[in-house]
N, C-alpha and C. Protein backbone atom coordinates (compact mmCIF):
# COMPACT_ATOMS: atom_id res chain seq x y z
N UNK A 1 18.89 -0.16 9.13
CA UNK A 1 19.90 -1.18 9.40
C UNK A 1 19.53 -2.46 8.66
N UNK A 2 20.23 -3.19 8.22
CA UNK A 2 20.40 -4.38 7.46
C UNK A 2 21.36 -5.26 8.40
N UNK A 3 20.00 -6.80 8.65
CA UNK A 3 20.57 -7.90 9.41
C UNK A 3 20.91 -9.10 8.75
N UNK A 4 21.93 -9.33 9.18
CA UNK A 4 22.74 -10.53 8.03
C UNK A 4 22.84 -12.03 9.03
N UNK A 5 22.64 -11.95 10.04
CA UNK A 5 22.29 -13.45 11.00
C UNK A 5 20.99 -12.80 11.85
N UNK A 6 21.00 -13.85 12.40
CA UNK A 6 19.45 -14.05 12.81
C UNK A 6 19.80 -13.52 14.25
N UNK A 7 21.21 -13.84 14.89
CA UNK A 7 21.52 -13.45 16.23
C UNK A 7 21.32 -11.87 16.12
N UNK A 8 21.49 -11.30 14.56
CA UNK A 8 21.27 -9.82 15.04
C UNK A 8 19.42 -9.17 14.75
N UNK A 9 18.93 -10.43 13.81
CA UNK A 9 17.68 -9.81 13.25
C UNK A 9 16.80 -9.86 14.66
N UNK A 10 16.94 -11.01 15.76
CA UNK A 10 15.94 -11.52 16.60
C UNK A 10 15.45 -10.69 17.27
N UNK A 11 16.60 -9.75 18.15
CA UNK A 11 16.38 -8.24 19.00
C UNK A 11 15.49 -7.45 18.23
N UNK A 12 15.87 -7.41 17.14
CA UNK A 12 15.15 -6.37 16.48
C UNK A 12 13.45 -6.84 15.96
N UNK A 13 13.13 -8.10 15.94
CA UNK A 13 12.25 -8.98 15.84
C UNK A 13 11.47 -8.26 17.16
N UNK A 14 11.85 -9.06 18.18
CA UNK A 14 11.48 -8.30 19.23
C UNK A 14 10.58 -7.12 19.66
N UNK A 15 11.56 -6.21 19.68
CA UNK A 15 10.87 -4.82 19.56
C UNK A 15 10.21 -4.52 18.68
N UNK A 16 9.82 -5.18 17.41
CA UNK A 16 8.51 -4.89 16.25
C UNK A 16 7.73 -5.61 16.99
N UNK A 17 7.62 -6.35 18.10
CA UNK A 17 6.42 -6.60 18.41
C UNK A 17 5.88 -6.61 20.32
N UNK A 18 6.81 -5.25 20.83
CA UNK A 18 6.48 -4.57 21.50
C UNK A 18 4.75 -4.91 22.44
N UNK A 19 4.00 -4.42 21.81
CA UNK A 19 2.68 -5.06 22.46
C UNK A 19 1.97 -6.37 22.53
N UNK A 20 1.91 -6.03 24.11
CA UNK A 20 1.24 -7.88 24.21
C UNK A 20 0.25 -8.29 23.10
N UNK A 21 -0.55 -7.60 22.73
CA UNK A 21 -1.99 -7.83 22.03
C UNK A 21 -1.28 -8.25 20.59
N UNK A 22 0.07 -7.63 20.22
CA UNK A 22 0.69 -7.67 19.02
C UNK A 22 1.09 -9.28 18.85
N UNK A 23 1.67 -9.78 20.26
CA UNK A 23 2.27 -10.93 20.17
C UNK A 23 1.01 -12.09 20.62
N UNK A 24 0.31 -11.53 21.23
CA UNK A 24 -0.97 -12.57 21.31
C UNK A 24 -1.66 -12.97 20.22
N UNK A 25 -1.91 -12.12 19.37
CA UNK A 25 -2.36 -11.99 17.78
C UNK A 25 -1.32 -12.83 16.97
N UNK A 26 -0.20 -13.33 17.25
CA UNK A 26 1.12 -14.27 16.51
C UNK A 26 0.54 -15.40 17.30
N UNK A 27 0.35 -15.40 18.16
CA UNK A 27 0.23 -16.34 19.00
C UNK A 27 -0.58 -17.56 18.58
N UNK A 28 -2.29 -16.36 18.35
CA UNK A 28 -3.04 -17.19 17.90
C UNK A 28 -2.97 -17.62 16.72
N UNK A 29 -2.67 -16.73 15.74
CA UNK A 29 -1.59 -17.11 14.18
C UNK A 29 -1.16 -18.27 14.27
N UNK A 30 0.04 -18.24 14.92
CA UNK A 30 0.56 -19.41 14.80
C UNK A 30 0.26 -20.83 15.01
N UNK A 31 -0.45 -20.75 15.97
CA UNK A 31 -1.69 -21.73 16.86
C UNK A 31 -2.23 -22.28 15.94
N UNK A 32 -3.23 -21.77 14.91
CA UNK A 32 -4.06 -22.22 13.97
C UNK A 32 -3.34 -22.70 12.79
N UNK A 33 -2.13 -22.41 12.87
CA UNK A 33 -1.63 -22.38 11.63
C UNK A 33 -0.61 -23.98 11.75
N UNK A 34 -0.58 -24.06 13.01
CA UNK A 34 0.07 -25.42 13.55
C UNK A 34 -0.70 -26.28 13.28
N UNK A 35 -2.02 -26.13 13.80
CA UNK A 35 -3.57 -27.25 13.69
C UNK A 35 -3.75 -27.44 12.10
N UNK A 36 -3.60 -26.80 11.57
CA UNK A 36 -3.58 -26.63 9.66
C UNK A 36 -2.64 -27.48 9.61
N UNK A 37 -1.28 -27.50 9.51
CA UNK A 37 -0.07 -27.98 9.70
C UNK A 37 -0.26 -30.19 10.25
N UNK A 38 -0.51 -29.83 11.29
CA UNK A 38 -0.98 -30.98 12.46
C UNK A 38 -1.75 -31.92 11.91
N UNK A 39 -3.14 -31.49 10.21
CA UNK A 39 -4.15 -31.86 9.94
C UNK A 39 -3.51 -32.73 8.64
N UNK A 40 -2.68 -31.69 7.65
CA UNK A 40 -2.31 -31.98 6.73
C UNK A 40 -1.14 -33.20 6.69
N UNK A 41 -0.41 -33.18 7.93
CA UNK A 41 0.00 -34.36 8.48
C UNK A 41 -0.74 -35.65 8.10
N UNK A 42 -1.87 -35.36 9.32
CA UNK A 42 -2.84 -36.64 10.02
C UNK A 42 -3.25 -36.97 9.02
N UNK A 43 -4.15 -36.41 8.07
CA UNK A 43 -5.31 -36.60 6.92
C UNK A 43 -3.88 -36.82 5.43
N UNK A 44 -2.81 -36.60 5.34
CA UNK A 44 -1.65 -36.64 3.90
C UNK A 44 -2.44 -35.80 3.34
N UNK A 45 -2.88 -34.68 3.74
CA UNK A 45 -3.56 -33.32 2.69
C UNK A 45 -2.76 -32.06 2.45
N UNK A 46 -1.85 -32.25 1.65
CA UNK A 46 -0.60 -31.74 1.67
C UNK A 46 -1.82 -30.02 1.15
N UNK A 47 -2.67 -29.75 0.26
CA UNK A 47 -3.29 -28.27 0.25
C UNK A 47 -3.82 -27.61 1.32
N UNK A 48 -3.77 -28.84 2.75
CA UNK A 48 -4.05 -27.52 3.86
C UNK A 48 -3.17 -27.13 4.53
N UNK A 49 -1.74 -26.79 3.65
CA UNK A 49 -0.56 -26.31 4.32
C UNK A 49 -0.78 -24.67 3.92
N UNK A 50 -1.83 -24.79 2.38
CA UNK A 50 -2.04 -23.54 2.39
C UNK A 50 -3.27 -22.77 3.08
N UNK A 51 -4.23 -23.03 3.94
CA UNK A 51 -4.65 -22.32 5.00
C UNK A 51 -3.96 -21.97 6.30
N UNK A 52 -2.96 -23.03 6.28
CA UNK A 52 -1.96 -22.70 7.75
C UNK A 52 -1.12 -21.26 7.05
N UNK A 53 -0.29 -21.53 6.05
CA UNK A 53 0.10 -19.86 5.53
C UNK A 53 -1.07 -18.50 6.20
N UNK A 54 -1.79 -19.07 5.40
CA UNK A 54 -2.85 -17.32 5.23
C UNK A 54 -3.16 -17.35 6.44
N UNK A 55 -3.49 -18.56 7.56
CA UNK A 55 -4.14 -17.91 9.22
C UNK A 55 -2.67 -17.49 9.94
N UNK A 56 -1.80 -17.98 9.16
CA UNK A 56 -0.82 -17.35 10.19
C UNK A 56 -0.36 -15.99 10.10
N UNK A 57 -0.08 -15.85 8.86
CA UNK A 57 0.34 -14.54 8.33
C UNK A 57 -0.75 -13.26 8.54
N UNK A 58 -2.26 -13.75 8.10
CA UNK A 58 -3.43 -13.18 8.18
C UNK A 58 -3.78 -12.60 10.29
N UNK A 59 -3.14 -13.06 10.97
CA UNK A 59 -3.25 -12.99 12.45
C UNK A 59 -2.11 -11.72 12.34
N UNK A 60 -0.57 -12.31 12.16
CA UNK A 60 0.07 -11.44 11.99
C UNK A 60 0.16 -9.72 11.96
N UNK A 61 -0.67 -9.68 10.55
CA UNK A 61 -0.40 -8.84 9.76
C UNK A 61 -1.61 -7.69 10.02
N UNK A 62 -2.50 -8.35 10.47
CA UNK A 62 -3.80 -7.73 11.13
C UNK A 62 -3.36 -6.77 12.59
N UNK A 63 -2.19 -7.26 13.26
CA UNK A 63 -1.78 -6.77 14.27
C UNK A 63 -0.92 -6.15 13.86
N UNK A 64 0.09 -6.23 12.76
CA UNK A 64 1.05 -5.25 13.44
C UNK A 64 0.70 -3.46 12.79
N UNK A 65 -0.66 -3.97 11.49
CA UNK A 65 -1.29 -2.85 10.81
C UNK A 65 -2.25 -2.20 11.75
N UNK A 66 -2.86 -2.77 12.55
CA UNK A 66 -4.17 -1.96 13.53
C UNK A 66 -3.47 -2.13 14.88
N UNK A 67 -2.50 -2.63 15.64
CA UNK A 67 -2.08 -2.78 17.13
C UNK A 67 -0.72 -2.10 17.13
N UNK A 68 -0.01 -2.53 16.48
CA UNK A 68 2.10 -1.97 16.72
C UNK A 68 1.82 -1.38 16.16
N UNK A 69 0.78 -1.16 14.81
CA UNK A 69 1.66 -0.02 13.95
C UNK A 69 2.39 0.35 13.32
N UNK A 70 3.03 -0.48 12.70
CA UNK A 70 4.19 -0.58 11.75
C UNK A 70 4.05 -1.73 10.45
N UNK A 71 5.27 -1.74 10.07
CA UNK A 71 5.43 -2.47 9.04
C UNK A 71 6.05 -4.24 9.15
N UNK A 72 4.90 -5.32 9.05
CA UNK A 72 5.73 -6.62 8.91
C UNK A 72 7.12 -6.54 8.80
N UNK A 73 8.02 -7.27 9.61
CA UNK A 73 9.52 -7.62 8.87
C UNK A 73 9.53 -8.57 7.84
N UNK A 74 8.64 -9.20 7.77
CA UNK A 74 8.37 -10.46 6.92
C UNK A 74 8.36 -10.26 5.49
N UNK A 75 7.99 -8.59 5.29
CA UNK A 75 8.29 -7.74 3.83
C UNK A 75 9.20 -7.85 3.31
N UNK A 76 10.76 -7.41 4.29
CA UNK A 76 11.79 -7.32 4.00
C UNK A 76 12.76 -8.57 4.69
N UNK A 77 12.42 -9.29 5.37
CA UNK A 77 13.08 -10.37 5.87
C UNK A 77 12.11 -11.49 6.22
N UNK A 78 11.63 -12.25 5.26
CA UNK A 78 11.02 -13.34 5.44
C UNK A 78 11.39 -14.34 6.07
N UNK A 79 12.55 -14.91 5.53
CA UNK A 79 12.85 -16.64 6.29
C UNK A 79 13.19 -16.35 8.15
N UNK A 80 14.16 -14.98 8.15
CA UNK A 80 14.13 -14.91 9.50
C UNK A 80 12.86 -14.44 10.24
N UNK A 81 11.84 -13.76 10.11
CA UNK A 81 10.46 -13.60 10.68
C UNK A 81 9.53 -14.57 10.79
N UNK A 82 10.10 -15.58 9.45
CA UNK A 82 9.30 -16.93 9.82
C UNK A 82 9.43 -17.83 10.83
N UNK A 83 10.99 -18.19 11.03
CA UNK A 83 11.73 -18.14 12.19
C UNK A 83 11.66 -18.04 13.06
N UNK A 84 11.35 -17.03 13.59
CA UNK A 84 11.09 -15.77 14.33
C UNK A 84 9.73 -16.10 14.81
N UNK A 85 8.74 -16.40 14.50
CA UNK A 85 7.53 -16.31 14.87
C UNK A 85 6.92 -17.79 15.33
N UNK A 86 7.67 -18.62 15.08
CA UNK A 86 7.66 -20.14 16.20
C UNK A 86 8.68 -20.01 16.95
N UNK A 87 9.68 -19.22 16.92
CA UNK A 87 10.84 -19.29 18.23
C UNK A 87 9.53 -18.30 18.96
N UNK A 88 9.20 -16.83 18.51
CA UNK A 88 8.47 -16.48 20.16
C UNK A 88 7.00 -17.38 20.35
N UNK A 89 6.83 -18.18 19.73
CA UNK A 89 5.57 -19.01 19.80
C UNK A 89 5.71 -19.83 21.00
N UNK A 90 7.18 -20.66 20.79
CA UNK A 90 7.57 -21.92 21.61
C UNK A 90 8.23 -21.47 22.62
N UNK A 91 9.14 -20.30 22.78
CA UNK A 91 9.55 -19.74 23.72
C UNK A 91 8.07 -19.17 24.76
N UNK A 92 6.79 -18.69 24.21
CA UNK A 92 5.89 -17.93 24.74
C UNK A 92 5.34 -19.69 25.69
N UNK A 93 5.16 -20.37 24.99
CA UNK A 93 4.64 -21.96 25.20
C UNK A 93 5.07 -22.59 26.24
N UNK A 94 6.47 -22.03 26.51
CA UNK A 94 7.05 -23.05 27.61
C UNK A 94 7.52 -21.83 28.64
N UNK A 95 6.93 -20.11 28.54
CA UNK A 95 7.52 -19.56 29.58
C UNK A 95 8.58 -18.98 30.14
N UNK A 96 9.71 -19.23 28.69
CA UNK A 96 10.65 -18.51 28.72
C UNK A 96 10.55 -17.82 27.73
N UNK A 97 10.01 -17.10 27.23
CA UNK A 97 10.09 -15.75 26.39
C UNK A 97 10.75 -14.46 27.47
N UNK A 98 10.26 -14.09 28.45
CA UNK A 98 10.12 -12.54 29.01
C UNK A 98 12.02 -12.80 29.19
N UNK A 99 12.70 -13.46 29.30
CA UNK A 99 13.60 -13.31 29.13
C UNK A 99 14.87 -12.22 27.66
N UNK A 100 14.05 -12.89 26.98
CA UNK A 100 14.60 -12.67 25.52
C UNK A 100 13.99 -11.06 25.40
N UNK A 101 12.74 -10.97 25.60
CA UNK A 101 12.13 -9.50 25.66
C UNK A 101 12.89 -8.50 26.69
N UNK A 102 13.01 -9.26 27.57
CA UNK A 102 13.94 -8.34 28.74
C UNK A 102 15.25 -7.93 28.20
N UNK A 103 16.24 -9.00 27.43
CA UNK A 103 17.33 -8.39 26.60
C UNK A 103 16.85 -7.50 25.44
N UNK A 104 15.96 -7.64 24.53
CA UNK A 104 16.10 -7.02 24.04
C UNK A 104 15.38 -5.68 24.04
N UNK A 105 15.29 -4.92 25.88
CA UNK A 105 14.55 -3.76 25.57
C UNK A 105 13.23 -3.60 25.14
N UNK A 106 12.34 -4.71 25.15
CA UNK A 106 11.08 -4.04 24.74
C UNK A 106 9.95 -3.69 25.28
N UNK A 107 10.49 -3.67 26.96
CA UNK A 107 9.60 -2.98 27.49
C UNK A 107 9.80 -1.26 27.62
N UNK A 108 11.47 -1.20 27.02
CA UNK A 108 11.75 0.59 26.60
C UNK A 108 11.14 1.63 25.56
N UNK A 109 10.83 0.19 24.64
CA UNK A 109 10.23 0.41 23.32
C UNK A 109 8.70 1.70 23.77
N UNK A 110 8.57 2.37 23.13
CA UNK A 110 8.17 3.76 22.98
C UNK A 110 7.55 4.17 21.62
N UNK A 111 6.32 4.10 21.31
CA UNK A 111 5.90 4.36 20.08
C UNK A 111 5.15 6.10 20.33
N UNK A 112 5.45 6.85 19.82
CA UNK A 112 4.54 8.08 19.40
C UNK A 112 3.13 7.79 19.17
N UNK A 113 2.38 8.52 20.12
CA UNK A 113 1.03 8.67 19.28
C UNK A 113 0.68 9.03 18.02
């Protein structure tokens, strides 16, 4: 399937990341990658925007290859996975995530051994 808004990519966002350990691993990604972000701010060091890239992506990508099991969306749909990965950051942050997971099924989600 091919997603053309984000209202349809997000569900499907979602369920690629099925396991807690999957989304804890974004979590901390993203986390570090904010403090990178946060620094290059504080300090005007506009080159440590590129360590916030690689810890975020590098957290990512480590999980969904050794934990979910599958393939990044970020391969084939970048801007929305980027997206995607501070909405469940800030949604996870303030406690309303299990909502969004609850619509979209991913506690049905079912991977084969």
């Amino acid at each position: 399937m091919t997603y053309s808004t984000f209202a349809e990519f997000w569900p499907f966002y979602l369920r690629e990341h099925s396991k807690p350990a999957t989304r804890a691993m974004h979590y901390a990604g993203t986390t570090v990658a904010f403090l990178w972000i946060a620094a290059a701010v504080i300090h005007l060091r506009p080159a440590l925007l590129l360590p916030a890239l690689f810890s975020g992506y590098a957290f990512a990508w480590v999980s969904h290859f050794f934990i979910e099991k599958n393939r990044p969306a970020t391969f084939k749909y970048p801007f929305f996975s980027f997206i995607s990965d501070w909405l469940m950051w800030a949604l996870f942050l303030t406690g309303r995530l299990q909502p969004h997971l609850d619509k979209a099924e991913v506690a049905s989600v079912v991977r084969p051994a």
